[in-house]
N, C-alpha and C. Protein backbone atom coordinates (compact mmCIF):
# COMPACT_ATOMS: atom_id res chain seq x y z
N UNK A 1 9.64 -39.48 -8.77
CA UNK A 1 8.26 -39.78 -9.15
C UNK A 1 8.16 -39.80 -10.67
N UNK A 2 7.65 -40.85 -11.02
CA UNK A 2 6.98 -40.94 -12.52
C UNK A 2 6.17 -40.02 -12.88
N UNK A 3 6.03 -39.08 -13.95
CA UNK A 3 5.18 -38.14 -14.35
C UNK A 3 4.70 -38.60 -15.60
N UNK A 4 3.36 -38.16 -15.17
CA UNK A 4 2.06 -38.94 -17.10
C UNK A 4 2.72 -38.13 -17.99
N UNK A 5 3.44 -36.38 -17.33
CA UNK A 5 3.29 -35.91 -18.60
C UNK A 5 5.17 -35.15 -18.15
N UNK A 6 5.07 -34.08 -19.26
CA UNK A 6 6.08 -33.23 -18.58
C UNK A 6 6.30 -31.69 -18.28
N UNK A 7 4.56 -31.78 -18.00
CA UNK A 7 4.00 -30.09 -17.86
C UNK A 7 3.24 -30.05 -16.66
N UNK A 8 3.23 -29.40 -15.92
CA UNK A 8 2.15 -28.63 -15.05
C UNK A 8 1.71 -27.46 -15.83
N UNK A 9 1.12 -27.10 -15.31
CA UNK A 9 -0.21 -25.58 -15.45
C UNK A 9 -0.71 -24.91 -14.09
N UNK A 10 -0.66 -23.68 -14.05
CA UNK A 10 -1.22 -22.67 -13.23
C UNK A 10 -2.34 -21.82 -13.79
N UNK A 11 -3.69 -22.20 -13.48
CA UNK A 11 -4.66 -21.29 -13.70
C UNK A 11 -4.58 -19.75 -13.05
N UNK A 12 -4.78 -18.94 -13.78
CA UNK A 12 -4.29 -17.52 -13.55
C UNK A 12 -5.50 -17.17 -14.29
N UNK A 13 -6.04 -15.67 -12.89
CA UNK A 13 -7.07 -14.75 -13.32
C UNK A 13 -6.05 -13.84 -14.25
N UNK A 14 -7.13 -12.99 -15.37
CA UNK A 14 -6.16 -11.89 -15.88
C UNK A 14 -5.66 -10.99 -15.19
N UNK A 15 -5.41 -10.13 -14.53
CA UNK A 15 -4.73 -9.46 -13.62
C UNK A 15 -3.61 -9.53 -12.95
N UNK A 16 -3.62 -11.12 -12.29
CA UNK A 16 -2.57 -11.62 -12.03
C UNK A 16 -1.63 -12.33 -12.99
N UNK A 17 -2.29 -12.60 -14.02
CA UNK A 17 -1.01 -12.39 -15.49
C UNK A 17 -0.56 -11.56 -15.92
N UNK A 18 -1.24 -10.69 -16.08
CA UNK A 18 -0.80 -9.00 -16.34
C UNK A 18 0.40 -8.73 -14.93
N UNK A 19 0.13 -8.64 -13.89
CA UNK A 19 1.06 -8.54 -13.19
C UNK A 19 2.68 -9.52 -13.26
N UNK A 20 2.29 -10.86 -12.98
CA UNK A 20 2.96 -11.62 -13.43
C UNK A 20 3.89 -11.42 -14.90
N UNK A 21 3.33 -11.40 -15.42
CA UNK A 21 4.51 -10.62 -17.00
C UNK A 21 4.95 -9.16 -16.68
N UNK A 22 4.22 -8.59 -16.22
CA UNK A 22 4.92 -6.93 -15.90
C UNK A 22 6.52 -7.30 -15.21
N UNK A 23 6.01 -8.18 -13.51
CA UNK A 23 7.08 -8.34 -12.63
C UNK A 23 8.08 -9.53 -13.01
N UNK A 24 7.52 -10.23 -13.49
CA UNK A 24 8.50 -10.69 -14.36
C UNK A 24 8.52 -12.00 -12.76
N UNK A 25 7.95 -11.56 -11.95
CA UNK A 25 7.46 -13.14 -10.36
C UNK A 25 6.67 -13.45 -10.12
N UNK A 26 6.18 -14.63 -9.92
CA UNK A 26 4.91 -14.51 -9.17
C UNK A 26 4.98 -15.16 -8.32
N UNK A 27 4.87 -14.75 -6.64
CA UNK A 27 4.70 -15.28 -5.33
C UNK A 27 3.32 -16.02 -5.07
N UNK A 28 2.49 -16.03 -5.64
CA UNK A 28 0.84 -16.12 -5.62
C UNK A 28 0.02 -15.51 -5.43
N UNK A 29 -1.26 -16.13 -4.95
CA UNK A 29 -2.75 -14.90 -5.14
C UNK A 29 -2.48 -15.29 -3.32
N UNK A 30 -3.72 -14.82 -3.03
CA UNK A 30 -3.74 -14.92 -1.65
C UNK A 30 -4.44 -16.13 -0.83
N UNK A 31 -5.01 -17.33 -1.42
CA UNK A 31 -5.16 -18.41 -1.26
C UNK A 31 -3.74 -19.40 -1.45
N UNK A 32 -2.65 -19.09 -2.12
CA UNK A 32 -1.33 -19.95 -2.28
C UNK A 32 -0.53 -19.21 -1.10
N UNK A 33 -0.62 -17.92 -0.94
CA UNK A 33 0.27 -17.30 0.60
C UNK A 33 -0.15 -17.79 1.89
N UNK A 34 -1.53 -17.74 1.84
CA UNK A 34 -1.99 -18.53 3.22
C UNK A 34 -1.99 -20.52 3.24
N UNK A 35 -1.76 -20.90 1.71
CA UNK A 35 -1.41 -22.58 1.50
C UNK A 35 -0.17 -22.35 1.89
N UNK A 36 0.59 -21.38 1.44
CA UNK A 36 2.37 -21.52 2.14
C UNK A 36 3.07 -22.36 0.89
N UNK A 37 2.29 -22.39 -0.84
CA UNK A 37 2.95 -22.85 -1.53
C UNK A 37 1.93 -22.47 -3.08
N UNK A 38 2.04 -22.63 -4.30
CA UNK A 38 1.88 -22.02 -5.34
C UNK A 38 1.16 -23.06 -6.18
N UNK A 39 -0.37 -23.12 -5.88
CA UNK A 39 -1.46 -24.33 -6.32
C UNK A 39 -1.08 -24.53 -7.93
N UNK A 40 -0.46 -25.48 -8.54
CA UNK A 40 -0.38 -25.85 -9.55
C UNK A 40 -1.50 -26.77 -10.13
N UNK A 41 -1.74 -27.37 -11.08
CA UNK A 41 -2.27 -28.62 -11.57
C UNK A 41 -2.10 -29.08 -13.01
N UNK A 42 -2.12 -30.45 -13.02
CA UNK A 42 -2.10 -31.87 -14.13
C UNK A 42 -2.81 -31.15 -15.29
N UNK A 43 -2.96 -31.62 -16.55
CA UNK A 43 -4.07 -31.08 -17.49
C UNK A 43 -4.68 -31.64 -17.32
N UNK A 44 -4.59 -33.20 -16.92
CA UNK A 44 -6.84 -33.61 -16.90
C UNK A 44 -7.41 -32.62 -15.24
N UNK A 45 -6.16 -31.87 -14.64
CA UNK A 45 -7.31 -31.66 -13.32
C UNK A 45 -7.50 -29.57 -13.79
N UNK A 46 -7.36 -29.23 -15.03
CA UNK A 46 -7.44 -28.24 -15.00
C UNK A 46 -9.01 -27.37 -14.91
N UNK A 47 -9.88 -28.30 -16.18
CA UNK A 47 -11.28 -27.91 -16.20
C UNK A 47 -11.83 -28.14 -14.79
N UNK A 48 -11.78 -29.13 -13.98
CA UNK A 48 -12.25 -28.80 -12.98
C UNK A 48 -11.82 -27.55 -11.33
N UNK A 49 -10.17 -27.60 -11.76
CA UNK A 49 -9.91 -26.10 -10.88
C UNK A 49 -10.50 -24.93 -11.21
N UNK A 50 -11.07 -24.81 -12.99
CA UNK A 50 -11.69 -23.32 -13.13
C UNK A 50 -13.10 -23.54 -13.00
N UNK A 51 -13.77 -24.86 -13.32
CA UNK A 51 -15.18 -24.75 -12.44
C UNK A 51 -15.00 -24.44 -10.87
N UNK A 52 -14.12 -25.25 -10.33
CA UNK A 52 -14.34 -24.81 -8.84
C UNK A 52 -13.99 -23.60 -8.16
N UNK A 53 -12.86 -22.80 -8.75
CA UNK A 53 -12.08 -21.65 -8.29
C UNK A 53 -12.39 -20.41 -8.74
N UNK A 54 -13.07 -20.91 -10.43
CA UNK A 54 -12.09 -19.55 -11.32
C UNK A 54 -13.75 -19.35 -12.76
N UNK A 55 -14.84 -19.75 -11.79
CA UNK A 55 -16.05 -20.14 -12.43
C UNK A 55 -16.54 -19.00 -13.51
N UNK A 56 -16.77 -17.54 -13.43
CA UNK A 56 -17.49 -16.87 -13.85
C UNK A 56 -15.90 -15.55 -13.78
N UNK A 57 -14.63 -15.98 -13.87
CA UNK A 57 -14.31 -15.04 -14.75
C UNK A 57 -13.26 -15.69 -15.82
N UNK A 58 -12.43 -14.77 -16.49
CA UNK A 58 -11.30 -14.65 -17.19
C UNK A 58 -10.40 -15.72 -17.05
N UNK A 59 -9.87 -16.29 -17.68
CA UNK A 59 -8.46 -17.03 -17.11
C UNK A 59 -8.00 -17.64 -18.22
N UNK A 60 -6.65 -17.54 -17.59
CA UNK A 60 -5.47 -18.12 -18.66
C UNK A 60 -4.82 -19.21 -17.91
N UNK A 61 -4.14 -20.16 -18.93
CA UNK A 61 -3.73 -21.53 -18.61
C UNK A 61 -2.47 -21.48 -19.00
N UNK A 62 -1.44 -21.33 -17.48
CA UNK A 62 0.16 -21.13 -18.03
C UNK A 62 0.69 -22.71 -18.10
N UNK A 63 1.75 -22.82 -18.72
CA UNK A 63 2.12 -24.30 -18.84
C UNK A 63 3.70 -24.10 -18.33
N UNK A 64 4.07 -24.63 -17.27
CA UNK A 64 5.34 -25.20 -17.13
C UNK A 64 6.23 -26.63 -17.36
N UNK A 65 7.32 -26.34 -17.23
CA UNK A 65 8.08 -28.09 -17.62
C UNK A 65 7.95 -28.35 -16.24
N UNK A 66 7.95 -29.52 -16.24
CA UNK A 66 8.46 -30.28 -14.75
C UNK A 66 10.17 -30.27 -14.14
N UNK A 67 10.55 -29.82 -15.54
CA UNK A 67 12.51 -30.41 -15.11
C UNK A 67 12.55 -28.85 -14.96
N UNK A 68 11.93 -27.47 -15.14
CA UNK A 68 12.19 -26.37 -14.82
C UNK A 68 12.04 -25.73 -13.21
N UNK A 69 10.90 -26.64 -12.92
CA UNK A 69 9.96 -26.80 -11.66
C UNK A 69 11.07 -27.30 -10.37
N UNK A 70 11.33 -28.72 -10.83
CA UNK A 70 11.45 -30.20 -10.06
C UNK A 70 12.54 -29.63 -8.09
N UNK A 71 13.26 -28.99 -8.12
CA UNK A 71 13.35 -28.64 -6.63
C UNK A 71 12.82 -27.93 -6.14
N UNK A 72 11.78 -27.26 -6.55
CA UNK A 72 10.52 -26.97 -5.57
C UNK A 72 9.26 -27.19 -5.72
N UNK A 73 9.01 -28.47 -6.70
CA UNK A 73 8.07 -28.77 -6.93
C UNK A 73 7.42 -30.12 -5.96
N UNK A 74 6.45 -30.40 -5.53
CA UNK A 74 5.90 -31.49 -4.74
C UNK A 74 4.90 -32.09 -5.11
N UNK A 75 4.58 -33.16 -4.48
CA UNK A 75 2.85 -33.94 -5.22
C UNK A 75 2.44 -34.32 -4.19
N UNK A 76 1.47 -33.48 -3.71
CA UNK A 76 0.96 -34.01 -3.07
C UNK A 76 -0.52 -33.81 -2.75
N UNK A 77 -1.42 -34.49 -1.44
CA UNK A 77 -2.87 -34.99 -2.00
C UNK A 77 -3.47 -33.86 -1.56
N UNK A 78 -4.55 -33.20 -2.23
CA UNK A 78 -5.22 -32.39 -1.99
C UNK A 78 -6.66 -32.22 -2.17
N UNK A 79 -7.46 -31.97 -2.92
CA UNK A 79 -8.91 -32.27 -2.77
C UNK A 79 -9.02 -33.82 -3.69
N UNK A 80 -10.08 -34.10 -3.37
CA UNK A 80 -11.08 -35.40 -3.57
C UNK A 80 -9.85 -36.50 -3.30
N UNK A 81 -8.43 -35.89 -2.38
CA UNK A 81 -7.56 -37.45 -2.33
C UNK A 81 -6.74 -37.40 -3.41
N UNK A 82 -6.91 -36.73 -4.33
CA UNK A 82 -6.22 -36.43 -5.85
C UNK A 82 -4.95 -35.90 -5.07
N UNK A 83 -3.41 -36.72 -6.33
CA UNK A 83 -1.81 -35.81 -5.95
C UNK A 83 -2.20 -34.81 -6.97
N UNK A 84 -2.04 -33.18 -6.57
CA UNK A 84 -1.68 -32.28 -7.04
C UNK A 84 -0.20 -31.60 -6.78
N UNK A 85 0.36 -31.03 -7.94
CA UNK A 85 1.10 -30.23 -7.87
C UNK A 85 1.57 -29.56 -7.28
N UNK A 86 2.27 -28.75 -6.23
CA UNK A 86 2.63 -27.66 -5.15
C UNK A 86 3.96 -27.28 -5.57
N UNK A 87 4.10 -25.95 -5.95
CA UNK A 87 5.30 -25.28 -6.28
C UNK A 87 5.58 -24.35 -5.06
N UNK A 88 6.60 -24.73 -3.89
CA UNK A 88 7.03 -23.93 -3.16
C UNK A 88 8.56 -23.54 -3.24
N UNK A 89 8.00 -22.03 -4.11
CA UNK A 89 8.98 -20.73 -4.32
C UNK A 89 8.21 -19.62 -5.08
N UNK A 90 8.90 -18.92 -5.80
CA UNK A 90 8.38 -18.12 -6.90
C UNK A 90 8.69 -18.45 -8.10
N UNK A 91 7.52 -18.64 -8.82
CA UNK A 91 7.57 -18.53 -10.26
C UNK A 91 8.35 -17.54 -11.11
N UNK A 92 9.09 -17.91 -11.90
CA UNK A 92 10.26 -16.54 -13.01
C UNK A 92 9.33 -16.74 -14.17
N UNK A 93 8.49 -15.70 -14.95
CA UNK A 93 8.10 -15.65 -16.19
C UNK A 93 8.88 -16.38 -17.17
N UNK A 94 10.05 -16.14 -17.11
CA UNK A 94 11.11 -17.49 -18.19
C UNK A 94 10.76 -18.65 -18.40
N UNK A 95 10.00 -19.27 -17.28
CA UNK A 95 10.08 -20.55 -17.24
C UNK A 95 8.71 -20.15 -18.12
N UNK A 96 7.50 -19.90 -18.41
CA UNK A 96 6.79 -19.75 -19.29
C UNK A 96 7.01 -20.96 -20.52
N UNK A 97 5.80 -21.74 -20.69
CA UNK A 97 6.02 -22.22 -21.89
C UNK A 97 5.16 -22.26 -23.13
N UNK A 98 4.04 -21.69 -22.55
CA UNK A 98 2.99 -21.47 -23.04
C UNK A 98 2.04 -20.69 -22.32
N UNK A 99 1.17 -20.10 -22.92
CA UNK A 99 -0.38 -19.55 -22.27
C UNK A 99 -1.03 -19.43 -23.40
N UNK A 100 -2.69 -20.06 -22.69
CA UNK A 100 -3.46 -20.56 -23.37
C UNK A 100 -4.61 -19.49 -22.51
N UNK A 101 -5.27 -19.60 -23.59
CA UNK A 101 -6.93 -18.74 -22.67
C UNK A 101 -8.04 -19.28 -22.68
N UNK A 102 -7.89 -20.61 -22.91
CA UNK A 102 -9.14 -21.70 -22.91
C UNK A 102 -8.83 -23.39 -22.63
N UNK A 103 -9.44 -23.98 -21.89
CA UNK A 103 -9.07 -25.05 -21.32
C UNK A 103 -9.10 -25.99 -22.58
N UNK A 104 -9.82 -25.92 -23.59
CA UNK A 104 -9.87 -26.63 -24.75
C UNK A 104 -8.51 -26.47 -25.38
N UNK A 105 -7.90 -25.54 -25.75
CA UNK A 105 -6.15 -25.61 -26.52
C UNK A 105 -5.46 -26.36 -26.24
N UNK A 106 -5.10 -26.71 -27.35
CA UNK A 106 -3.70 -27.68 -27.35
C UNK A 106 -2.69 -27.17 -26.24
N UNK A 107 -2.46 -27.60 -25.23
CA UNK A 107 -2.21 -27.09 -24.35
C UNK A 107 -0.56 -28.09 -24.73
């Protein structure tokens, strides 16, 4: 698959970043355990996952590569018909390429 870019992003409440850097994994929250895979997204679909998901608290904007991702990464369609992202495994803090705490940063 052709990619616009060569990043995904995982919106993360604080807590589960804090955890996530402690453990150094992250399996997911409990909406990605019962998806059976690790809700990623595009940067133009980020502002609208934290209006819809992540409205009235905290959150940080992790950035991954795609070539760090790419054998367990998938695209496929998920709300409004839109391909999103699906990372099925666990995330390694290494792969980290950034975190941002506002959807506006140079991401």
């Amino acid at each position: 698959m052709k990619y616009i870019s060569n990043y995904v992003y995982r919106v993360f409440r604080k807590e589960e970043l804090e955890q996530f850097r402690k453990s150094k994994l992250f399996r997911g929250n409990e909406l990605d355990i019962n998806s059976g895979f690790i809700h990623l997204c595009t940067e133009k679909q980020i502002k609208e996952t934290i209006n819809k998901y992540f409205k009235t608290e905290q959150t940080y904007i992790v950035k991954f590569k795609i070539s760090d991702l790419e054998n367990s990464l998938r695209w496929e369609k998920s709300r409004n018909e839109e391909i999103f992202p699906h990372y099925y495994g666990t995330l390694k803090s290494r792969l980290i390429v950034k975190i941002s705490n506002n959807a506006n940063d140079e991401l």
